[in-house]
C-alpha atoms as a PDB file:
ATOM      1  CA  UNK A   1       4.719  27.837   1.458  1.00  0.00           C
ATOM      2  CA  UNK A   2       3.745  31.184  -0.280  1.00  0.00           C
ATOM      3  CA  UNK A   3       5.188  32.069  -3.771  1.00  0.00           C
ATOM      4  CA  UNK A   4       6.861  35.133  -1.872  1.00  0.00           C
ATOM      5  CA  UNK A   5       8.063  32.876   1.136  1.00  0.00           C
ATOM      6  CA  UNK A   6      10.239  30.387  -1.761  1.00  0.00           C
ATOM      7  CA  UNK A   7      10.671  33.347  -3.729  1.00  0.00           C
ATOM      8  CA  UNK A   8      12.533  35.209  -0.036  1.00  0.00           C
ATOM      9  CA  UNK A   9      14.040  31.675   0.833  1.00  0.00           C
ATOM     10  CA  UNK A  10      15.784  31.148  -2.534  1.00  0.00           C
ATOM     11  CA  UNK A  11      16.414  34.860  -2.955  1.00  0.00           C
ATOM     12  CA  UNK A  12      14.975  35.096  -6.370  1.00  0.00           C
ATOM     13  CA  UNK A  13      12.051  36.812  -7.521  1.00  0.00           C
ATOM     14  CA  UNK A  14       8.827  36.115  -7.287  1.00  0.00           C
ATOM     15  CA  UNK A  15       8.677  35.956 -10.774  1.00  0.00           C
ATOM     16  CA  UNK A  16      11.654  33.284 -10.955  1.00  0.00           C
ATOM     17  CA  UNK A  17       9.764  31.458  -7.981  1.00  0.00           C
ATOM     18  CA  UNK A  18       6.569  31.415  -9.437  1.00  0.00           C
ATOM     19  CA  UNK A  19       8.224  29.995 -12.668  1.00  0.00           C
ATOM     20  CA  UNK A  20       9.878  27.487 -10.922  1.00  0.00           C
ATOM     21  CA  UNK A  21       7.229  26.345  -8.989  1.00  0.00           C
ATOM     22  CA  UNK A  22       5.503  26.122 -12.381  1.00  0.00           C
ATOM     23  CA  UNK A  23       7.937  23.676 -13.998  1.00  0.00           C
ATOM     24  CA  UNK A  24       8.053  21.453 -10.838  1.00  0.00           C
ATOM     25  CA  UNK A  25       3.802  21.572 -11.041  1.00  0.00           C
ATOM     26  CA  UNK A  26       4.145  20.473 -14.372  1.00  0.00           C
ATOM     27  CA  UNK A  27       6.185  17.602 -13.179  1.00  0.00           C
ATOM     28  CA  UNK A  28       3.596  16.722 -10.356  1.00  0.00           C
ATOM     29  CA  UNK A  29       6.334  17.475  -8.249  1.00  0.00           C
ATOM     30  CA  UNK A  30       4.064  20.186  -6.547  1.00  0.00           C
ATOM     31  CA  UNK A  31       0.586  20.764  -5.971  1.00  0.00           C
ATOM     32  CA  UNK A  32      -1.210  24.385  -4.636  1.00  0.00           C
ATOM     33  CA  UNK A  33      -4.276  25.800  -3.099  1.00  0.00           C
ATOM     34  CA  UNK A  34      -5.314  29.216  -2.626  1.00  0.00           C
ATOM     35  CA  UNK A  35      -6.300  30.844   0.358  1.00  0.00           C
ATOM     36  CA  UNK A  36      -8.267  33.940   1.498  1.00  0.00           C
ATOM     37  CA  UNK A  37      -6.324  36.336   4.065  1.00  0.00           C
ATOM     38  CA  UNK A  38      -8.367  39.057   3.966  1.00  0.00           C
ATOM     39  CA  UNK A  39      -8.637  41.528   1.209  1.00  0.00           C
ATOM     40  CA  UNK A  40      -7.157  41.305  -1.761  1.00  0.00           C
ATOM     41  CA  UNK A  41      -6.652  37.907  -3.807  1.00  0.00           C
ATOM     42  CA  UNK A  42      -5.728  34.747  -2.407  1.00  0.00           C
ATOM     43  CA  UNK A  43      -2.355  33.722  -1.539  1.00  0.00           C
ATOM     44  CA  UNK A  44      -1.091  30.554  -3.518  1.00  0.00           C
ATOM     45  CA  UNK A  45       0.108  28.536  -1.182  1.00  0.00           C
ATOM     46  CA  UNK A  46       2.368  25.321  -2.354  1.00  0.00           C
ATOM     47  CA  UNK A  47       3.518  21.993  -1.141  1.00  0.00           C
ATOM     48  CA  UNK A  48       5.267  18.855  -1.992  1.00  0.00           C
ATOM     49  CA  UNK A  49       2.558  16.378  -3.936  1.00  0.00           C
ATOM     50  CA  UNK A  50       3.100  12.590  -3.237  1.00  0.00           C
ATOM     51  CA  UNK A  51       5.521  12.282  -6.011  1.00  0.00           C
ATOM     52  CA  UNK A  52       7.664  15.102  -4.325  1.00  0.00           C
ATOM     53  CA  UNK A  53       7.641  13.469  -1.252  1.00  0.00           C
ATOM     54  CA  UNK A  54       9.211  10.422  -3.315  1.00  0.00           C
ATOM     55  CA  UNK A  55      12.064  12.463  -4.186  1.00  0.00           C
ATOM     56  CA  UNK A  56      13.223  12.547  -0.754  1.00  0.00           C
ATOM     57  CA  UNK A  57      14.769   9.930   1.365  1.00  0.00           C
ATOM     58  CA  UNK A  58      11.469   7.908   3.575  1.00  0.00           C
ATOM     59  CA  UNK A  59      12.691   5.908   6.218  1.00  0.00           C
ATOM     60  CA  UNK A  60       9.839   4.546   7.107  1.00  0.00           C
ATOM     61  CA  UNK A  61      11.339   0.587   6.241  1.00  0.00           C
ATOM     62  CA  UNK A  62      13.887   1.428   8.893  1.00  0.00           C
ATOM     63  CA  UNK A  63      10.974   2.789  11.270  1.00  0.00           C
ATOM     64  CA  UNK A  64       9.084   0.139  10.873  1.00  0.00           C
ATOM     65  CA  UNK A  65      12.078  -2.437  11.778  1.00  0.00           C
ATOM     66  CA  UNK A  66      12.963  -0.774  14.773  1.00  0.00           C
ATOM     67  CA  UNK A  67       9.263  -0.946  16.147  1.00  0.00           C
ATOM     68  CA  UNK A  68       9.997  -4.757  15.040  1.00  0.00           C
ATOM     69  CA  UNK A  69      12.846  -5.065  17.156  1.00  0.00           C
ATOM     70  CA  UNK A  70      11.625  -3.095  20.063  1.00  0.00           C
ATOM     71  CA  UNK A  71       8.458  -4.715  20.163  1.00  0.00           C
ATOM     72  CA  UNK A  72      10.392  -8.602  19.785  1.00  0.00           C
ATOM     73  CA  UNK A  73      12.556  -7.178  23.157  1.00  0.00           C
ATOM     74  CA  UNK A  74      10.159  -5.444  24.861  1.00  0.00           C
ATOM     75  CA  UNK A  75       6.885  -7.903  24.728  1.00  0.00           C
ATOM     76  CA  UNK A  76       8.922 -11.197  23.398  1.00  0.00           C
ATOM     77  CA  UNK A  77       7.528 -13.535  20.563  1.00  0.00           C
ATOM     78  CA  UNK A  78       4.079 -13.104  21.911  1.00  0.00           C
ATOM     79  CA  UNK A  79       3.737  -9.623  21.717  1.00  0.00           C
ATOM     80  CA  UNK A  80       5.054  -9.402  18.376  1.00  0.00           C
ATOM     81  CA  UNK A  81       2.171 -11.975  17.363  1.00  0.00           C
ATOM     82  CA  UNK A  82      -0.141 -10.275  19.047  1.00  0.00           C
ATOM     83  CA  UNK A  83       0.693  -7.191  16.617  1.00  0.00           C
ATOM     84  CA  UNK A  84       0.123  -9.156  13.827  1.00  0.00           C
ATOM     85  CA  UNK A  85      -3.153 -10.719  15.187  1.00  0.00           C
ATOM     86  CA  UNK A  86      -4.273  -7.347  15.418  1.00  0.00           C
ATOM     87  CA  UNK A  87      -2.982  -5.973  11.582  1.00  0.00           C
ATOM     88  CA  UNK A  88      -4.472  -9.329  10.682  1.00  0.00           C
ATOM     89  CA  UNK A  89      -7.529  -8.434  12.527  1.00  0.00           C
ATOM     90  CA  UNK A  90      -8.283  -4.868  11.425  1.00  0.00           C
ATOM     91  CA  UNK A  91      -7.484  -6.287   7.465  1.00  0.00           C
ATOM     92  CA  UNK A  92      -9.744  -8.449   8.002  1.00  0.00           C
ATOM     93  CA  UNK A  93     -12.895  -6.433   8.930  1.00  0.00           C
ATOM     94  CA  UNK A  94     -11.729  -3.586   6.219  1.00  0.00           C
ATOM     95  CA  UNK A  95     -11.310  -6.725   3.574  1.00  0.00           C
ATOM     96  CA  UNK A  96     -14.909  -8.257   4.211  1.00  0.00           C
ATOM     97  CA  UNK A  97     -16.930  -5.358   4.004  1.00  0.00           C
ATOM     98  CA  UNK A  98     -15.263  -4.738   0.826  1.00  0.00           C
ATOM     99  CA  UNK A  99     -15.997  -8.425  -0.753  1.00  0.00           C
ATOM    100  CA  UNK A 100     -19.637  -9.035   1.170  1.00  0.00           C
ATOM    101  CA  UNK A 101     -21.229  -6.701  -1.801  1.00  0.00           C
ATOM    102  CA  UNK A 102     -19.311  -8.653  -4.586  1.00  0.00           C
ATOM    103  CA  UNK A 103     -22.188 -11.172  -5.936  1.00  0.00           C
ATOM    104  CA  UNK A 104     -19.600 -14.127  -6.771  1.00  0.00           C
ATOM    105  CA  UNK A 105     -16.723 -15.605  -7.025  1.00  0.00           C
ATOM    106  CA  UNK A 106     -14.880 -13.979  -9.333  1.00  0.00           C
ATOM    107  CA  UNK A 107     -15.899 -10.284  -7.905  1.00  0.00           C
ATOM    108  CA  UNK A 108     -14.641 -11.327  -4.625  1.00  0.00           C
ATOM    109  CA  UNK A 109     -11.562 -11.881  -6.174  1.00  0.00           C
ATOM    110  CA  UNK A 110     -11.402  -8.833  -8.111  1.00  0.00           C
ATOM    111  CA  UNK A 111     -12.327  -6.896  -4.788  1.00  0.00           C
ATOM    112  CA  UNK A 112      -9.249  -8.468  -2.944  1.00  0.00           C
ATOM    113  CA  UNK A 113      -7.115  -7.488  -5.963  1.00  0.00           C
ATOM    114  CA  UNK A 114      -8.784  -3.809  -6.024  1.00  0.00           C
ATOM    115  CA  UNK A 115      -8.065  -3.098  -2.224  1.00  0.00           C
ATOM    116  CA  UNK A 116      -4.810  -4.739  -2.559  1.00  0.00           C
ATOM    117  CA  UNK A 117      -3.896  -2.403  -5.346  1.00  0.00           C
ATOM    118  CA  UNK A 118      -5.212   0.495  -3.032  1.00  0.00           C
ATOM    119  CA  UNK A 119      -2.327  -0.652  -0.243  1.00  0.00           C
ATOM    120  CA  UNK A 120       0.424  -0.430  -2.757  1.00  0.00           C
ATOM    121  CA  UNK A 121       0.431  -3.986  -3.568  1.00  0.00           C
ATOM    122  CA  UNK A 122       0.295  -3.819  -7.614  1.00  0.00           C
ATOM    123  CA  UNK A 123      -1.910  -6.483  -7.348  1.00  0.00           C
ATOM    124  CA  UNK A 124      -4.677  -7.599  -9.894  1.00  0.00           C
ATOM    125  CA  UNK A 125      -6.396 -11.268 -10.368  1.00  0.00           C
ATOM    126  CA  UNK A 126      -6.122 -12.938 -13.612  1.00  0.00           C
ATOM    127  CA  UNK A 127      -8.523 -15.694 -14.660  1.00  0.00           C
ATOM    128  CA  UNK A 128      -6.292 -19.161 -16.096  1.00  0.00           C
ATOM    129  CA  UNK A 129      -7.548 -21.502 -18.342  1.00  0.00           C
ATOM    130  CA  UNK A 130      -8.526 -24.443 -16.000  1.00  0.00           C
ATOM    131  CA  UNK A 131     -10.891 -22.196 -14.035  1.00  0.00           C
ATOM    132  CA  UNK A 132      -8.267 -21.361 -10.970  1.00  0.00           C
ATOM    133  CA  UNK A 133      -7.511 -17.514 -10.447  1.00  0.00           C
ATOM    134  CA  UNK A 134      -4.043 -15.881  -9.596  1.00  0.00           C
ATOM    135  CA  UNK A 135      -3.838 -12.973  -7.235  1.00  0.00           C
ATOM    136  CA  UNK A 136      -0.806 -11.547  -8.110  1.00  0.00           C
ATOM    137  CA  UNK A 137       1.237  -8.622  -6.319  1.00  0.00           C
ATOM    138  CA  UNK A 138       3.986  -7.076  -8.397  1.00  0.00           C
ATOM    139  CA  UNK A 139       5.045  -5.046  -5.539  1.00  0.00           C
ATOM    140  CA  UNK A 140       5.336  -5.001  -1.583  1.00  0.00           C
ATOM    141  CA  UNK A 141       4.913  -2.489  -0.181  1.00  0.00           C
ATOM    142  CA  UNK A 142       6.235  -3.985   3.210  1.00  0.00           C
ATOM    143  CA  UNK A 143       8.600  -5.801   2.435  1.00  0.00           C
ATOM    144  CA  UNK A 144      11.535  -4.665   4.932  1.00  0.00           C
ATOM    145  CA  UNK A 145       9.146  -5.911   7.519  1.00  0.00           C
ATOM    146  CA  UNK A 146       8.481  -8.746   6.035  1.00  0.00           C
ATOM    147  CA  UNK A 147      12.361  -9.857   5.821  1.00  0.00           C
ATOM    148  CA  UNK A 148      12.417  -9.531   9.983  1.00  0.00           C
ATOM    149  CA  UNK A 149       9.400 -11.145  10.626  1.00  0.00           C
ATOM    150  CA  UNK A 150       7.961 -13.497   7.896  1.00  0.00           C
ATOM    151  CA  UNK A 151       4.451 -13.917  10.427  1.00  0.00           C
ATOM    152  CA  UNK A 152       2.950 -10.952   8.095  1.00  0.00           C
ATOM    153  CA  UNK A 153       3.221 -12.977   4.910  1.00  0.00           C
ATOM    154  CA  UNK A 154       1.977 -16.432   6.961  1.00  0.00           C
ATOM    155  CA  UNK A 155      -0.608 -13.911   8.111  1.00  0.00           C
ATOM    156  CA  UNK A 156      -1.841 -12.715   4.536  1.00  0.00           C
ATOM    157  CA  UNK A 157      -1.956 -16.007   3.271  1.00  0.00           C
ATOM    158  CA  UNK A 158      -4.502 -16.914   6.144  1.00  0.00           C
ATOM    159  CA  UNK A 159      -6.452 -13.201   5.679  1.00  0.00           C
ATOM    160  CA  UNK A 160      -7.052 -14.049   2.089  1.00  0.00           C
ATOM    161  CA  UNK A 161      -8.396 -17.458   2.668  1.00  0.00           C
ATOM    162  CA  UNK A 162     -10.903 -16.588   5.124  1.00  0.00           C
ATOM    163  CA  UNK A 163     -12.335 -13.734   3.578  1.00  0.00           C
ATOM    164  CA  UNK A 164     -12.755 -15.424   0.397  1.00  0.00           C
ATOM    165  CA  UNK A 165     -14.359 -18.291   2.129  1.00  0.00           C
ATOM    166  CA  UNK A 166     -14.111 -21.960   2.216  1.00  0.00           C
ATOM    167  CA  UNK A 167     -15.256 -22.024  -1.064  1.00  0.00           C
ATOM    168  CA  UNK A 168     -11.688 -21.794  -2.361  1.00  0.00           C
ATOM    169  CA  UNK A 169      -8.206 -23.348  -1.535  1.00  0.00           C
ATOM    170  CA  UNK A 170      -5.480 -20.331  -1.359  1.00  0.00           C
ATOM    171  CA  UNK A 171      -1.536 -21.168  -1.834  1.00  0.00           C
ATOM    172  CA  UNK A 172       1.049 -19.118  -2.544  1.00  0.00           C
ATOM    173  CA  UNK A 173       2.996 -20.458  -5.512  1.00  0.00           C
ATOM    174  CA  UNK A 174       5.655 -17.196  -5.838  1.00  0.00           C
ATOM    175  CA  UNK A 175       7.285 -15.099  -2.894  1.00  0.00           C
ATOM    176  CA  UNK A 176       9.228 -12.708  -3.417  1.00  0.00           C
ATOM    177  CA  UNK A 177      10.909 -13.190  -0.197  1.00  0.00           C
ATOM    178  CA  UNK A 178      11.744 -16.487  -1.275  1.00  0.00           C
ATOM    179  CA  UNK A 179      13.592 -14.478  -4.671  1.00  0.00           C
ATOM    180  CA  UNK A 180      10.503 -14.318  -6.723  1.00  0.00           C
ATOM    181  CA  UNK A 181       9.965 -11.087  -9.029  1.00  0.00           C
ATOM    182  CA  UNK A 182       5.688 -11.278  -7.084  1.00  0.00           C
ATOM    183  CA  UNK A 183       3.985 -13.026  -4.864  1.00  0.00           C
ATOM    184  CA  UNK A 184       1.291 -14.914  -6.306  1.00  0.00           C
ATOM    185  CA  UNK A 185      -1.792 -16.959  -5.124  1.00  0.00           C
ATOM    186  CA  UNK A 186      -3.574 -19.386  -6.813  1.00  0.00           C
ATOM    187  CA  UNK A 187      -6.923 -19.424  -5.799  1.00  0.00           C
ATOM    188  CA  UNK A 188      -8.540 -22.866  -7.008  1.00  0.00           C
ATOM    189  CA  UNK A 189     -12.852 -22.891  -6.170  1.00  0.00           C
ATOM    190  CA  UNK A 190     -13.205 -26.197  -3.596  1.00  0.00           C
ATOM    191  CA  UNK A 191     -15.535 -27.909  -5.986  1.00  0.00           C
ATOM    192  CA  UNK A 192     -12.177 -28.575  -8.137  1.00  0.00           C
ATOM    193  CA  UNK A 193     -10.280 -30.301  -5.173  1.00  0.00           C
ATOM    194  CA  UNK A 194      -7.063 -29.345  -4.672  1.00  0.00           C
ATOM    195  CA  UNK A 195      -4.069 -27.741  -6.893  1.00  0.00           C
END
């Protein structure tokens, strides 16, 4: 919206609005752009930033459970999985291109951590003592859908094996479904056997 448009809608003027708009900027509240409309200056032109759009109820958990639902009466058990197959699927081609450039190892697993971090996952890989590497996720980011159908997280567990290759073992050793403050994954290299 234009400064003159919130300054009209509030009835204040466009002074005040500008003012405002400047406080909530400086909050990252709201971003701007300007844009030509002719002659004269640009109009400023503002709008919600992602941090604004925090401030407001997102339903998208709920959303997201009622596709759940619909798609578990609609298409049954095997629909649902074929969903996930898909998700699964997609991850997976988006994951690999991302670790085939890493030269080893331990860049692969940085690379998982990096585009984990990019979905909202918090994650980042830490290197332990004996030689094994934790993946861990101090967030999820889809969690609500995880709570109705628990095939995503069986699902990510298999995703990260694969793409890190049977070089490695992959368990999950915290959930936070299970009441865990993360998930974690230990990632052990085969040469070490297993965990």
């Amino acid at each position: 919206r234009s400064t003159q448009f919130v300054a009209d809608d509030l009835q204040v003027t466009s002074m005040g609005a500008r003012k405002q708009l400047q406080a909530l900027e400086e909050k990252g509240l709201v971003e701007w752009d300007d844009r030509s409309e002719g002659i004269g200056r640009p109009t400023r032109y503002w709008q919600l930033s992602d941090a604004g759009h925090a401030r407001f109820p997102d339903r998208h958990s709920e959303l997201s459970l009622q596709i759940i639902s619909q798609v578990k009466t609609l298409f049954g058990m095997e629909g649902l999985q074929k969903l996930i197959d898909g998700r699964e699927q997609q991850a997976r081609i988006s994951y690999q291109q991302r670790l085939d450039s890493a030269p080893d190892l331990p860049a692969k697993i940085e690379a998982l951590a990096a585009v984990r971090a990019e979905e909202g996952y918090m994650a980042e890989a830490a290197l332990q003592p004996d030689g094994s590497w934790l993946l861990l996720e101090n967030h999820c980011p889809i969690c609500a859908a995880a709570r109705e159908c628990q095939q995503f997280c069986r699902s990510e567990l298999a995703l990260f094996q694969e793409v890190l290759g049977p070089q490695v073992q992959v368990a999950r050793e915290e959930h936070i479904l299970s009441g865990a403050r993360r998930c974690a994954y230990r990632i052990v290299p085969a040469a070490r056997g297993p965990y």
